[in-house]
PDB file of N, CA and C in Angstrom:
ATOM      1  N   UNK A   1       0.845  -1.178   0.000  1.00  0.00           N
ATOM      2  CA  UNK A   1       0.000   0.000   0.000  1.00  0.00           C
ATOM      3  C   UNK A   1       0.890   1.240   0.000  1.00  0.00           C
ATOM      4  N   UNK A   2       0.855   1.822  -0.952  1.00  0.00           N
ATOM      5  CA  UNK A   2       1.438   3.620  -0.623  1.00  0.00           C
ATOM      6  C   UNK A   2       1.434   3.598  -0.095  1.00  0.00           C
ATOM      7  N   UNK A   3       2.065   5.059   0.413  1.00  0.00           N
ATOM      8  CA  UNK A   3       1.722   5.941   1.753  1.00  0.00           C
ATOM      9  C   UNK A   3       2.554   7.189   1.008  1.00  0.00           C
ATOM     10  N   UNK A   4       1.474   8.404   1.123  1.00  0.00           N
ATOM     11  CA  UNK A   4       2.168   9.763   0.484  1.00  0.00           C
ATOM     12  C   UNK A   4       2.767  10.194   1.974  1.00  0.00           C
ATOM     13  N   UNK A   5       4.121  10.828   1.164  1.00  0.00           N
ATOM     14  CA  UNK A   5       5.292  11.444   2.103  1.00  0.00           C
ATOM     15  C   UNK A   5       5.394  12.732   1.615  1.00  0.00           C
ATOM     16  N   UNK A   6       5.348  13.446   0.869  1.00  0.00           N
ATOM     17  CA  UNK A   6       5.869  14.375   0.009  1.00  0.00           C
ATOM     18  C   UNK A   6       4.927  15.166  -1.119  1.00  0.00           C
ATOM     19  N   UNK A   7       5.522  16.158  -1.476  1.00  0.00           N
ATOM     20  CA  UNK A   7       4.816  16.803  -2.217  1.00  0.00           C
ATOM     21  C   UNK A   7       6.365  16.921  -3.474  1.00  0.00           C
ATOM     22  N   UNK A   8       5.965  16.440  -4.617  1.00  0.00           N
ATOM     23  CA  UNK A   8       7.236  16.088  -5.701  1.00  0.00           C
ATOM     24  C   UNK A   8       7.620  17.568  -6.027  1.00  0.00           C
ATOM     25  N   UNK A   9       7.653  18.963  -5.535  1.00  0.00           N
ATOM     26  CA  UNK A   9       8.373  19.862  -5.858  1.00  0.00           C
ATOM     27  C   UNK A   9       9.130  20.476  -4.525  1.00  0.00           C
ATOM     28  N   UNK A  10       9.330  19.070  -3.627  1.00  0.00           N
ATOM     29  CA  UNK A  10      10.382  19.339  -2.756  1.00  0.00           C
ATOM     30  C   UNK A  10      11.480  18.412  -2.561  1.00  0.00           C
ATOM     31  N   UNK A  11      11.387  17.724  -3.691  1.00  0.00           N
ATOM     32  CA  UNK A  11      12.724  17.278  -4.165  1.00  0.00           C
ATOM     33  C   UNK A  11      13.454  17.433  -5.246  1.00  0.00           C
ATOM     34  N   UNK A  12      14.740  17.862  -5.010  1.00  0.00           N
ATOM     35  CA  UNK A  12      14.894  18.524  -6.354  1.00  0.00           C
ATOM     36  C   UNK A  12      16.467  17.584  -6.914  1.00  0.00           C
ATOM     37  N   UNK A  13      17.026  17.669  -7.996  1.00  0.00           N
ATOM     38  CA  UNK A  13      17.754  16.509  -8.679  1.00  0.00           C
ATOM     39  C   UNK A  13      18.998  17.534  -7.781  1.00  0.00           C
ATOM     40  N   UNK A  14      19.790  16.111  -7.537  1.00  0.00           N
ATOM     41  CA  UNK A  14      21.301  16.420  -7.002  1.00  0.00           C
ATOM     42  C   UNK A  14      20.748  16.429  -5.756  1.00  0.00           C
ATOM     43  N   UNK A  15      19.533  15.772  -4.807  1.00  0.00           N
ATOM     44  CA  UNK A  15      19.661  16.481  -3.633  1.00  0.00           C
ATOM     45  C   UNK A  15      18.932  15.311  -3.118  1.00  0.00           C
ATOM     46  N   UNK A  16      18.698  14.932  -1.742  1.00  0.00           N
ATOM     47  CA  UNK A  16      18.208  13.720  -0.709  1.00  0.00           C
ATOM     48  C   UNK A  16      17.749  14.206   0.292  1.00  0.00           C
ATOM     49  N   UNK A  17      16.438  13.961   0.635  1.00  0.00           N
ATOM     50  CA  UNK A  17      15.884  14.227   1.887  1.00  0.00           C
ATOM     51  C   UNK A  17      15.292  12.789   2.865  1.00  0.00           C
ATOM     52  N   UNK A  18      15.422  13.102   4.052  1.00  0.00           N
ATOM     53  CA  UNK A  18      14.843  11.976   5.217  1.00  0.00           C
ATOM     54  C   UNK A  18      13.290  12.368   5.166  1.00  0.00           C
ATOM     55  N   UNK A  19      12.222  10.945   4.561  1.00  0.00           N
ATOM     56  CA  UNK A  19      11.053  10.905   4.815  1.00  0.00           C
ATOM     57  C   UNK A  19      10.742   9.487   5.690  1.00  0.00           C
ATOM     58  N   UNK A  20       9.587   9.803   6.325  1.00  0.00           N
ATOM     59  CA  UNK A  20       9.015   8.636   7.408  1.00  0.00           C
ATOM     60  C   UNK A  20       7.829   8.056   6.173  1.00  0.00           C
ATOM     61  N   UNK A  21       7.271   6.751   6.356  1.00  0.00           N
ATOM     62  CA  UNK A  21       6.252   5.896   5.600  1.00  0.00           C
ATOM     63  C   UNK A  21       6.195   4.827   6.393  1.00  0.00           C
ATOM     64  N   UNK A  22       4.710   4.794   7.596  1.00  0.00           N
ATOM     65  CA  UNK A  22       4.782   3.403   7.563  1.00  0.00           C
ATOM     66  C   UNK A  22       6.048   2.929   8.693  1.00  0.00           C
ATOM     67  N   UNK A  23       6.225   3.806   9.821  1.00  0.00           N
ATOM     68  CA  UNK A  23       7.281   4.076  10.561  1.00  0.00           C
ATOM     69  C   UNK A  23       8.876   3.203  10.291  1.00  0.00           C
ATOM     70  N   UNK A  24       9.170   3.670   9.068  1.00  0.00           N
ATOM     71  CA  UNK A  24      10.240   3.359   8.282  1.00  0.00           C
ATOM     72  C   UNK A  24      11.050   4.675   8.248  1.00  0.00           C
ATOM     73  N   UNK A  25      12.308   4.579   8.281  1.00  0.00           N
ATOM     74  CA  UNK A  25      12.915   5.373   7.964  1.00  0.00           C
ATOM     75  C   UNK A  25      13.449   5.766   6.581  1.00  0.00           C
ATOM     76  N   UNK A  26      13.235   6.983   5.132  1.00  0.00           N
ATOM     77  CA  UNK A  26      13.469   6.322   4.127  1.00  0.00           C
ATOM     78  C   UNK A  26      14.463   7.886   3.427  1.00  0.00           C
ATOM     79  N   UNK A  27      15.496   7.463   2.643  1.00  0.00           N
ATOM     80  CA  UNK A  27      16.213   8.618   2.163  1.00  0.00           C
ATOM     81  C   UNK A  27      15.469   8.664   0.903  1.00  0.00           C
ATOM     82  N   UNK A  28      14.382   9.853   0.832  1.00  0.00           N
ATOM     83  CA  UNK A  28      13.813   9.872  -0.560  1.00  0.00           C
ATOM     84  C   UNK A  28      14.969  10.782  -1.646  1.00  0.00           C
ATOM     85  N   UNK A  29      15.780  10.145  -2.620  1.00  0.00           N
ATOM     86  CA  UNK A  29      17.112  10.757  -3.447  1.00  0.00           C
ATOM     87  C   UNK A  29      16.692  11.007  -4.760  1.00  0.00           C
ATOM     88  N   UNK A  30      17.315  12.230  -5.394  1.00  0.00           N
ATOM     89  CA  UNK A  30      16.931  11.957  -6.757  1.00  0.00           C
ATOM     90  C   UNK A  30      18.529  12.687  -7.242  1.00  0.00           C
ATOM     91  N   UNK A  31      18.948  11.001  -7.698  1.00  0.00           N
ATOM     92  CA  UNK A  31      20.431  11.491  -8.477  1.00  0.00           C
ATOM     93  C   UNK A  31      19.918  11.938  -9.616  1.00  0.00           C
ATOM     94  N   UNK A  32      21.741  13.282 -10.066  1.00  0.00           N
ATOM     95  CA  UNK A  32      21.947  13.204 -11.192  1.00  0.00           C
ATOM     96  C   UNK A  32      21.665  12.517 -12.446  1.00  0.00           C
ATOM     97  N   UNK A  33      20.784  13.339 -13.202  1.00  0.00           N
ATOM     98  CA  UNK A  33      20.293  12.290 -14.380  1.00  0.00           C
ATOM     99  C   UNK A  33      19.363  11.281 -14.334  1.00  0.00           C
ATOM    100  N   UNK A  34      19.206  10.802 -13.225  1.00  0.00           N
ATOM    101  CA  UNK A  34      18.317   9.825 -12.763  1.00  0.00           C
ATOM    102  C   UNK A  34      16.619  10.305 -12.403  1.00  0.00           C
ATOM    103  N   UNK A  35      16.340   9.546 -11.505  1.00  0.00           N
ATOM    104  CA  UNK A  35      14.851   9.787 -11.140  1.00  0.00           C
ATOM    105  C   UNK A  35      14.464   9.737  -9.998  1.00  0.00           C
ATOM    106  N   UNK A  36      13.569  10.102  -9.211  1.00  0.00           N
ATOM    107  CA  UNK A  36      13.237  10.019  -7.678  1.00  0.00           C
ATOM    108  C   UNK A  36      13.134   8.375  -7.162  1.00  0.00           C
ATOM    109  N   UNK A  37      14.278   8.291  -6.533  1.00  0.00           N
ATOM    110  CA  UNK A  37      14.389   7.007  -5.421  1.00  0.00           C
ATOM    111  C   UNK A  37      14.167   7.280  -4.158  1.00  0.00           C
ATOM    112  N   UNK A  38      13.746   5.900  -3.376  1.00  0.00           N
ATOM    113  CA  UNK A  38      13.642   5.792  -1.810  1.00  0.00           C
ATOM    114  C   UNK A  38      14.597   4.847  -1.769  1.00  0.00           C
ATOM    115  N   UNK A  39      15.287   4.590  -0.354  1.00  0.00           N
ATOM    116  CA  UNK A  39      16.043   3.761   0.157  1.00  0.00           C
ATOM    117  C   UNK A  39      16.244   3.803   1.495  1.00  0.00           C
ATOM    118  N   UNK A  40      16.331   3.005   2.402  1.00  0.00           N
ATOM    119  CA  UNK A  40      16.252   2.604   3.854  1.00  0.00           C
ATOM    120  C   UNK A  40      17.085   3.873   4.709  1.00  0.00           C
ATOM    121  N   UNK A  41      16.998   4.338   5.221  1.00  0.00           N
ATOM    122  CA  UNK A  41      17.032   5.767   5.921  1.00  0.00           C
ATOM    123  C   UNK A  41      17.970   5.242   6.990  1.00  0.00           C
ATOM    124  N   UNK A  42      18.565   4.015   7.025  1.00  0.00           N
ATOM    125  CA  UNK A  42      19.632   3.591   8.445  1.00  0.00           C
ATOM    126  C   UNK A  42      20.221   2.765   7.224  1.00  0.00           C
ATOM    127  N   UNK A  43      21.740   2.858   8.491  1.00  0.00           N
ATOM    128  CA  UNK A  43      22.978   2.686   7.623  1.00  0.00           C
ATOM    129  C   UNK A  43      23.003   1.160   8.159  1.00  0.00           C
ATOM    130  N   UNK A  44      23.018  -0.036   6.909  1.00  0.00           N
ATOM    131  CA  UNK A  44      23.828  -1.310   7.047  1.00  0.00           C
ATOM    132  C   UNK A  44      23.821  -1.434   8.074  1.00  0.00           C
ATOM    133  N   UNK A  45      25.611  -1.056   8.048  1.00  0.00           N
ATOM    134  CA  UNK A  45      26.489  -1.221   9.005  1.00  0.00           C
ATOM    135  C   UNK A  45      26.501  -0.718  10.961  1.00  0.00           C
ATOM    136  N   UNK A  46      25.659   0.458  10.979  1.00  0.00           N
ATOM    137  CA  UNK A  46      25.280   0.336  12.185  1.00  0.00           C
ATOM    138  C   UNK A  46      23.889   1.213  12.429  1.00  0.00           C
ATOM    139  N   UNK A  47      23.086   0.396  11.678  1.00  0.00           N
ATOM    140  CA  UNK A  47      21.755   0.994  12.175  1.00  0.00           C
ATOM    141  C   UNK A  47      21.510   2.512  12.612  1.00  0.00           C
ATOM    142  N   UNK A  48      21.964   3.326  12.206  1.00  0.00           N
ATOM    143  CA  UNK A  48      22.762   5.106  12.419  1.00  0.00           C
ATOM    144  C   UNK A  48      21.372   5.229  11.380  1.00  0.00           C
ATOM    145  N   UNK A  49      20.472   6.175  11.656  1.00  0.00           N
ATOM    146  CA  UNK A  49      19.738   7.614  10.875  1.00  0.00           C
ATOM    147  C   UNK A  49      20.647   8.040   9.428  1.00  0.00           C
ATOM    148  N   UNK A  50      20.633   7.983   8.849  1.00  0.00           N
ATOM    149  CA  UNK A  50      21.342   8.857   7.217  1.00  0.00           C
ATOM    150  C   UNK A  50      20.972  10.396   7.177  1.00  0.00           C
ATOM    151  N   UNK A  51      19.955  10.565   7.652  1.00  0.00           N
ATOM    152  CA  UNK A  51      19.405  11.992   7.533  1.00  0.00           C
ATOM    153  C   UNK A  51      20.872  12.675   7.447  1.00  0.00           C
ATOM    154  N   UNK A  52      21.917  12.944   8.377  1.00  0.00           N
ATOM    155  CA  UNK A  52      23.056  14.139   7.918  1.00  0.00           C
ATOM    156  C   UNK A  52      23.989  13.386   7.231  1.00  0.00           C
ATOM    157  N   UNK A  53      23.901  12.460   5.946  1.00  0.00           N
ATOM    158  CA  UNK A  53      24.902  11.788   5.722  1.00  0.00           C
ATOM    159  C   UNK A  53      24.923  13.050   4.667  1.00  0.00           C
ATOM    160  N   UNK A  54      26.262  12.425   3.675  1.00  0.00           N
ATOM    161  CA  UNK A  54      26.579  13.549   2.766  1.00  0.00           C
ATOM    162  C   UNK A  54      26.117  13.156   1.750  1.00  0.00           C
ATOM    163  N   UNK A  55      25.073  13.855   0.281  1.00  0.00           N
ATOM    164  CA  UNK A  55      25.070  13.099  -0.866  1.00  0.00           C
ATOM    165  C   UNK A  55      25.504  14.265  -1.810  1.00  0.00           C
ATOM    166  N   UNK A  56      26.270  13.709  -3.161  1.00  0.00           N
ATOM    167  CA  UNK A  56      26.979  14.961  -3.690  1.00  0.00           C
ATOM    168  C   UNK A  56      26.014  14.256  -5.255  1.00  0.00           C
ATOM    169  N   UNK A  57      24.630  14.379  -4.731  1.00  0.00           N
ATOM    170  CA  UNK A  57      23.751  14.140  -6.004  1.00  0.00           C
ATOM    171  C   UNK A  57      24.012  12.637  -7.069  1.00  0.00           C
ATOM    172  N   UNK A  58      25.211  11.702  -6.543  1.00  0.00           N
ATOM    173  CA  UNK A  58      25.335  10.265  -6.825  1.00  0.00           C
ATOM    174  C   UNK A  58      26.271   9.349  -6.075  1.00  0.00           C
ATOM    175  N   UNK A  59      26.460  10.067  -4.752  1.00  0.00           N
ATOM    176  CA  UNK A  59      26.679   8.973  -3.861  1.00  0.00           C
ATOM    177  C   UNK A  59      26.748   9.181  -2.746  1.00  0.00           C
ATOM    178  N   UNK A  60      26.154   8.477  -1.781  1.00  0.00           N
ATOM    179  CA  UNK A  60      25.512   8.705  -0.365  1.00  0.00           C
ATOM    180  C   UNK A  60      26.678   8.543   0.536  1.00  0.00           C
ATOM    181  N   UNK A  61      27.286   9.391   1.422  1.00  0.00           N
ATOM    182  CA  UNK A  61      28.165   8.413   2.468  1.00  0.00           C
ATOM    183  C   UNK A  61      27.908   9.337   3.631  1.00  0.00           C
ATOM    184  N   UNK A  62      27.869   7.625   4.824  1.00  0.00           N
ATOM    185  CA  UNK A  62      27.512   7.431   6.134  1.00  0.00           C
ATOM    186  C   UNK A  62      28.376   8.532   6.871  1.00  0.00           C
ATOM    187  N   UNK A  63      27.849   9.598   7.531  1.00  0.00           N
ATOM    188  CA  UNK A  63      28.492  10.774   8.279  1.00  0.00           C
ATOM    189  C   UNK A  63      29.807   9.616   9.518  1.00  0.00           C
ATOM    190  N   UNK A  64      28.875   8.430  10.051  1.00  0.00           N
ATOM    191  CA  UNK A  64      29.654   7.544  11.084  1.00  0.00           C
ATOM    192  C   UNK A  64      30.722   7.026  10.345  1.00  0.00           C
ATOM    193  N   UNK A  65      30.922   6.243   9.940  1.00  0.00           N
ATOM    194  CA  UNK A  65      32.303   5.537   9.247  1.00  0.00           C
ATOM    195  C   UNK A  65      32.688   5.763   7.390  1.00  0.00           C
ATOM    196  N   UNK A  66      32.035   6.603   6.932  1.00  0.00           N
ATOM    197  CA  UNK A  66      32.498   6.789   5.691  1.00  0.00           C
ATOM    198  C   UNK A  66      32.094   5.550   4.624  1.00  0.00           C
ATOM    199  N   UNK A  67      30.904   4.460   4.866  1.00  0.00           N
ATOM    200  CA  UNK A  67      30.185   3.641   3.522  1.00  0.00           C
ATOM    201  C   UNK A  67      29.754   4.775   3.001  1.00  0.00           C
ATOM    202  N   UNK A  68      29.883   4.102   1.441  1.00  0.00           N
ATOM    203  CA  UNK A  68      29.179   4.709   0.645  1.00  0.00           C
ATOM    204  C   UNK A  68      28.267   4.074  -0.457  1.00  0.00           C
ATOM    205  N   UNK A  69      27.239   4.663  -0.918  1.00  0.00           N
ATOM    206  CA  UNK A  69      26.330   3.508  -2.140  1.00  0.00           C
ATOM    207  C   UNK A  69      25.944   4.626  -2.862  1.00  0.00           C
ATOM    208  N   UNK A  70      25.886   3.943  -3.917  1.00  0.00           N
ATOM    209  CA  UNK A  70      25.507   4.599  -5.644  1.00  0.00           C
ATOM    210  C   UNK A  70      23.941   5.050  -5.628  1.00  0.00           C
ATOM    211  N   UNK A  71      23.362   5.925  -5.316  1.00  0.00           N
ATOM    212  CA  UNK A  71      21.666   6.053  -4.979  1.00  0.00           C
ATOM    213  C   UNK A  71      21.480   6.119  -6.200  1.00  0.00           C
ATOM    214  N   UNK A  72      21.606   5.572  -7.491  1.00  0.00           N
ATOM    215  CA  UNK A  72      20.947   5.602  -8.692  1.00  0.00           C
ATOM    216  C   UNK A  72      20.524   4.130  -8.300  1.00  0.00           C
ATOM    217  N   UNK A  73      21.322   3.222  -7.942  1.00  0.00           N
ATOM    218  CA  UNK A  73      21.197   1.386  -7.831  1.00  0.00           C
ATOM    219  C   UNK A  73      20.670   1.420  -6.255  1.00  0.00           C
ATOM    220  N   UNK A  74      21.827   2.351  -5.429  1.00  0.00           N
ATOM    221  CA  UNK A  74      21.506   1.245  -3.928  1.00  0.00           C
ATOM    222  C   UNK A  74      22.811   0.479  -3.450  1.00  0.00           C
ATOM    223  N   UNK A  75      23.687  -0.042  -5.101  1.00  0.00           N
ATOM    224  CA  UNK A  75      24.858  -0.864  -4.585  1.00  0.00           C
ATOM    225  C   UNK A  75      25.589   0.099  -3.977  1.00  0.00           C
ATOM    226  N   UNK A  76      26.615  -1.023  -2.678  1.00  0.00           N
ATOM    227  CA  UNK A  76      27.877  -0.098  -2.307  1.00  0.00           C
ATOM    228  C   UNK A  76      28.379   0.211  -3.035  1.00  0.00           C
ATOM    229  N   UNK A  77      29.876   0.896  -2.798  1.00  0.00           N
ATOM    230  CA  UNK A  77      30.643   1.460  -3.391  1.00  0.00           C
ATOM    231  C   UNK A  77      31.616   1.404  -2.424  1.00  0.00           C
ATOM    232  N   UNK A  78      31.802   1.219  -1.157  1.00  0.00           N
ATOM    233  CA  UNK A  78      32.755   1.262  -0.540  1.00  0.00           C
ATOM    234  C   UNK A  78      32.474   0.709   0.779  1.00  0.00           C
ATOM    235  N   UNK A  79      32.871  -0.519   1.731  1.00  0.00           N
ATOM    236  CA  UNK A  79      33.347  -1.427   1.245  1.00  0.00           C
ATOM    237  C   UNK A  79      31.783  -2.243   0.477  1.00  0.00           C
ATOM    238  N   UNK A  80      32.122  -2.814  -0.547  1.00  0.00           N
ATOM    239  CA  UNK A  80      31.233  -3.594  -0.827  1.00  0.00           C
ATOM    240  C   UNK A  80      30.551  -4.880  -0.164  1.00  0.00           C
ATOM    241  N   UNK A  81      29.858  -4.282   0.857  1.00  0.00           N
ATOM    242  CA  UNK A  81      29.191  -4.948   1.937  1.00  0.00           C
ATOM    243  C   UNK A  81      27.748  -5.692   1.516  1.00  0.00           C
ATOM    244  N   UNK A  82      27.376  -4.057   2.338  1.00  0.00           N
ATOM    245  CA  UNK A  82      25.430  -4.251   1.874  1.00  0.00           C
ATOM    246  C   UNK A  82      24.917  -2.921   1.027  1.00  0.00           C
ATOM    247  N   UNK A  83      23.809  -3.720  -0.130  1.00  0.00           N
ATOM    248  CA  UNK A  83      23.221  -2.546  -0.700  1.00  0.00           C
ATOM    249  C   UNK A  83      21.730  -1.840   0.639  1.00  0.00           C
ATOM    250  N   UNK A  84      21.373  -1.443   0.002  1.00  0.00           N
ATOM    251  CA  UNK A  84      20.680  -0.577   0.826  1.00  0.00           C
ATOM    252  C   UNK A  84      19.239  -0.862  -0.139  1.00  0.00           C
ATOM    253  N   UNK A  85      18.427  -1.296   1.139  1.00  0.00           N
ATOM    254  CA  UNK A  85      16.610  -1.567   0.896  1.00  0.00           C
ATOM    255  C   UNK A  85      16.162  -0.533  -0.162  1.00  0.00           C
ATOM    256  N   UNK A  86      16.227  -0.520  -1.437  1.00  0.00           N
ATOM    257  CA  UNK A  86      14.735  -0.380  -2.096  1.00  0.00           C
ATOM    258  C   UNK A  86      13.375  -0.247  -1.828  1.00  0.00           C
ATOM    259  N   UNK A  87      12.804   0.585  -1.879  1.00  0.00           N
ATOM    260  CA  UNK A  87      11.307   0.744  -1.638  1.00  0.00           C
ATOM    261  C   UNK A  87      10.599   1.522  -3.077  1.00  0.00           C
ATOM    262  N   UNK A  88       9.863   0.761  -3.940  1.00  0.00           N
ATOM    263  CA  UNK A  88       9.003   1.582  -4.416  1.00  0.00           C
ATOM    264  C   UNK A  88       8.711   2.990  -4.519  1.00  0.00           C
ATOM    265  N   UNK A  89       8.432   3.738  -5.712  1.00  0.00           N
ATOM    266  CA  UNK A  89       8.273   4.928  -5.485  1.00  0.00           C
ATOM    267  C   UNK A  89       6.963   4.854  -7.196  1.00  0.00           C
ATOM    268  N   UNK A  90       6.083   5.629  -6.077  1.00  0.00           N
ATOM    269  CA  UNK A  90       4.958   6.162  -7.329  1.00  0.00           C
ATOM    270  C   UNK A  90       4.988   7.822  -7.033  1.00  0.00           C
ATOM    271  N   UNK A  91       4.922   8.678  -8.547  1.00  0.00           N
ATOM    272  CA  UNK A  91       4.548  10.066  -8.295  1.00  0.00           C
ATOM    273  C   UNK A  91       2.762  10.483  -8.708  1.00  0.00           C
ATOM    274  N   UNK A  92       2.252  10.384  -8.291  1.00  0.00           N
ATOM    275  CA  UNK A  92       0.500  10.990  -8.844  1.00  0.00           C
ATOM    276  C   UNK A  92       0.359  12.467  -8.484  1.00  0.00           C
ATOM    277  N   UNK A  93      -0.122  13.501  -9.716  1.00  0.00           N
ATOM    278  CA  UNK A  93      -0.511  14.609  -9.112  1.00  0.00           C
ATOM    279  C   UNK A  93       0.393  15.451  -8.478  1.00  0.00           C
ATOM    280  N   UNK A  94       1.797  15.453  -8.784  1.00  0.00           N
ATOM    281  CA  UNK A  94       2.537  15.904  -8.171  1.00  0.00           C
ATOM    282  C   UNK A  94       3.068  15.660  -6.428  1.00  0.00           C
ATOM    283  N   UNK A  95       2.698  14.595  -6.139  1.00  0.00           N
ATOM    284  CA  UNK A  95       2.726  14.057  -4.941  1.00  0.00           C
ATOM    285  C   UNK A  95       3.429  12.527  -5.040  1.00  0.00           C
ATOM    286  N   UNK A  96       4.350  12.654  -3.656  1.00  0.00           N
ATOM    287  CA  UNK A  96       5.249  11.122  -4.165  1.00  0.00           C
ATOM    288  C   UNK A  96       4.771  10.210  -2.936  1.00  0.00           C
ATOM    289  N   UNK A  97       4.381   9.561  -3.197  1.00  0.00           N
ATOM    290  CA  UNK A  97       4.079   7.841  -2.570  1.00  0.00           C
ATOM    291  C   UNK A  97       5.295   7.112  -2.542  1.00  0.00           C
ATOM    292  N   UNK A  98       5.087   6.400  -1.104  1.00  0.00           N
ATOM    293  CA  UNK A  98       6.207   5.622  -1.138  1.00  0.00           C
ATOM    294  C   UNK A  98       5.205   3.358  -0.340  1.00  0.00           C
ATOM    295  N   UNK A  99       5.554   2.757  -1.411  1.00  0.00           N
ATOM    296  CA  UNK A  99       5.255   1.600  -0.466  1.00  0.00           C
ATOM    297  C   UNK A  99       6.163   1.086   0.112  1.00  0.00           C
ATOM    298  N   UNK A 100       6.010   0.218   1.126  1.00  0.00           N
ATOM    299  CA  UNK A 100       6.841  -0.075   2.541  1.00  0.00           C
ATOM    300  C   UNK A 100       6.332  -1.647   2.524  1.00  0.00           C
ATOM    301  N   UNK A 101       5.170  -2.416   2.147  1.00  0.00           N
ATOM    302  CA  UNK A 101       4.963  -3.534   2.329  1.00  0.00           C
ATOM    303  C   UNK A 101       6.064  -4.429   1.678  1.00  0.00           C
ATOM    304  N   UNK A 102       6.315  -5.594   2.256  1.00  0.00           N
ATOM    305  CA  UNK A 102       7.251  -6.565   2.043  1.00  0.00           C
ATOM    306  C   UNK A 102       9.099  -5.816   1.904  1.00  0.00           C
ATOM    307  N   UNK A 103       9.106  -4.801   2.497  1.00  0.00           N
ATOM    308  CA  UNK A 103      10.448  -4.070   1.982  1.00  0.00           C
ATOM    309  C   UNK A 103      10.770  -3.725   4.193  1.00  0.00           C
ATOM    310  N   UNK A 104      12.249  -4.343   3.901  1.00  0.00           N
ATOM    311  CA  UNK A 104      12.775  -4.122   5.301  1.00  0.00           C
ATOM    312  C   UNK A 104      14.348  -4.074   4.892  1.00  0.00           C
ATOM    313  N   UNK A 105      14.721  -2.982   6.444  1.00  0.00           N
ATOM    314  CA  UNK A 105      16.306  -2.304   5.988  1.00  0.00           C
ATOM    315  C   UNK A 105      16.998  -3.825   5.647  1.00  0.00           C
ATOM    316  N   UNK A 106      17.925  -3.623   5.086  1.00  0.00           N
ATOM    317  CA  UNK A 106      19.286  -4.658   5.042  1.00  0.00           C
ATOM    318  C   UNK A 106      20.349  -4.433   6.139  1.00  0.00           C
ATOM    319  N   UNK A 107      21.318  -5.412   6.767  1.00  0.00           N
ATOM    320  CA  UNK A 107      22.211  -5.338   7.591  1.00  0.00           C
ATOM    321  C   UNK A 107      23.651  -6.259   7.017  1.00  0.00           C
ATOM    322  N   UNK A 108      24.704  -5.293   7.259  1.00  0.00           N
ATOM    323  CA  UNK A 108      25.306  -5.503   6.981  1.00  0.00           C
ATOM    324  C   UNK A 108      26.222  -7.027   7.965  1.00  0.00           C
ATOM    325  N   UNK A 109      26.981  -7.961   7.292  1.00  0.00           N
ATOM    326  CA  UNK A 109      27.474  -8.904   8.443  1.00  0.00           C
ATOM    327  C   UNK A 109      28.003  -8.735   9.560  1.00  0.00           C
ATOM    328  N   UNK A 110      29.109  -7.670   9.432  1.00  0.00           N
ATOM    329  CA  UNK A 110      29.812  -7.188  10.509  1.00  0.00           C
ATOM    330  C   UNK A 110      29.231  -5.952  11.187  1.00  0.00           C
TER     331      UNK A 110
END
């Protein structure tokens, strides 16, 4: 099931914001060239908030230890651990939906 988070002219390309859906934590991103993504709003590696991580519009890294992942895919990029949960994204009406059913963070091994 959706759940609207957003209104689609407050995300703008090159830039990532922290939205809640469904008491999920979710980095709604829209890389360079790309298109509006969601992805799990806690880091792998230690369950840490992303909200102040750094994104330079195509790659996300963890303010705590410096992972990083490709927000066009999700894959790492550094160390190549864990990608980062996928969630659905619909835009209607200028408004962005996000679904959350069957979608839970990933953890990294270590």
């Amino acid at each position: 099931m959706f759940t609207r988070v957003c209104k689609e002219d407050t995300v703008f390309e090159g830039e990532m914001r922290l939205v809640i859906a469904d008491s999920h934590f979710i980095i709604l991103a829209w890389a360079f060239g790309g298109e509006i993504k969601a992805f799990q709003g806690v880091c792998p590696h230690t369950n840490a908030p992303l909200e102040t991580a750094d994104f330079d519009g195509e790659v996300l890294t963890c303010p705590l230890h410096n992972w990083t992942w490709d927000l066009r895919t999700g894959d790492p990029i550094h160390p190549q651990e864990s990608r980062l949960a996928e969630y659905p994204v619909k835009i209607e009406d200028g408004v962005v939906y996000i679904d959350t059913d069957g979608v839970a963070p990933l953890f990294a091994a270590r």
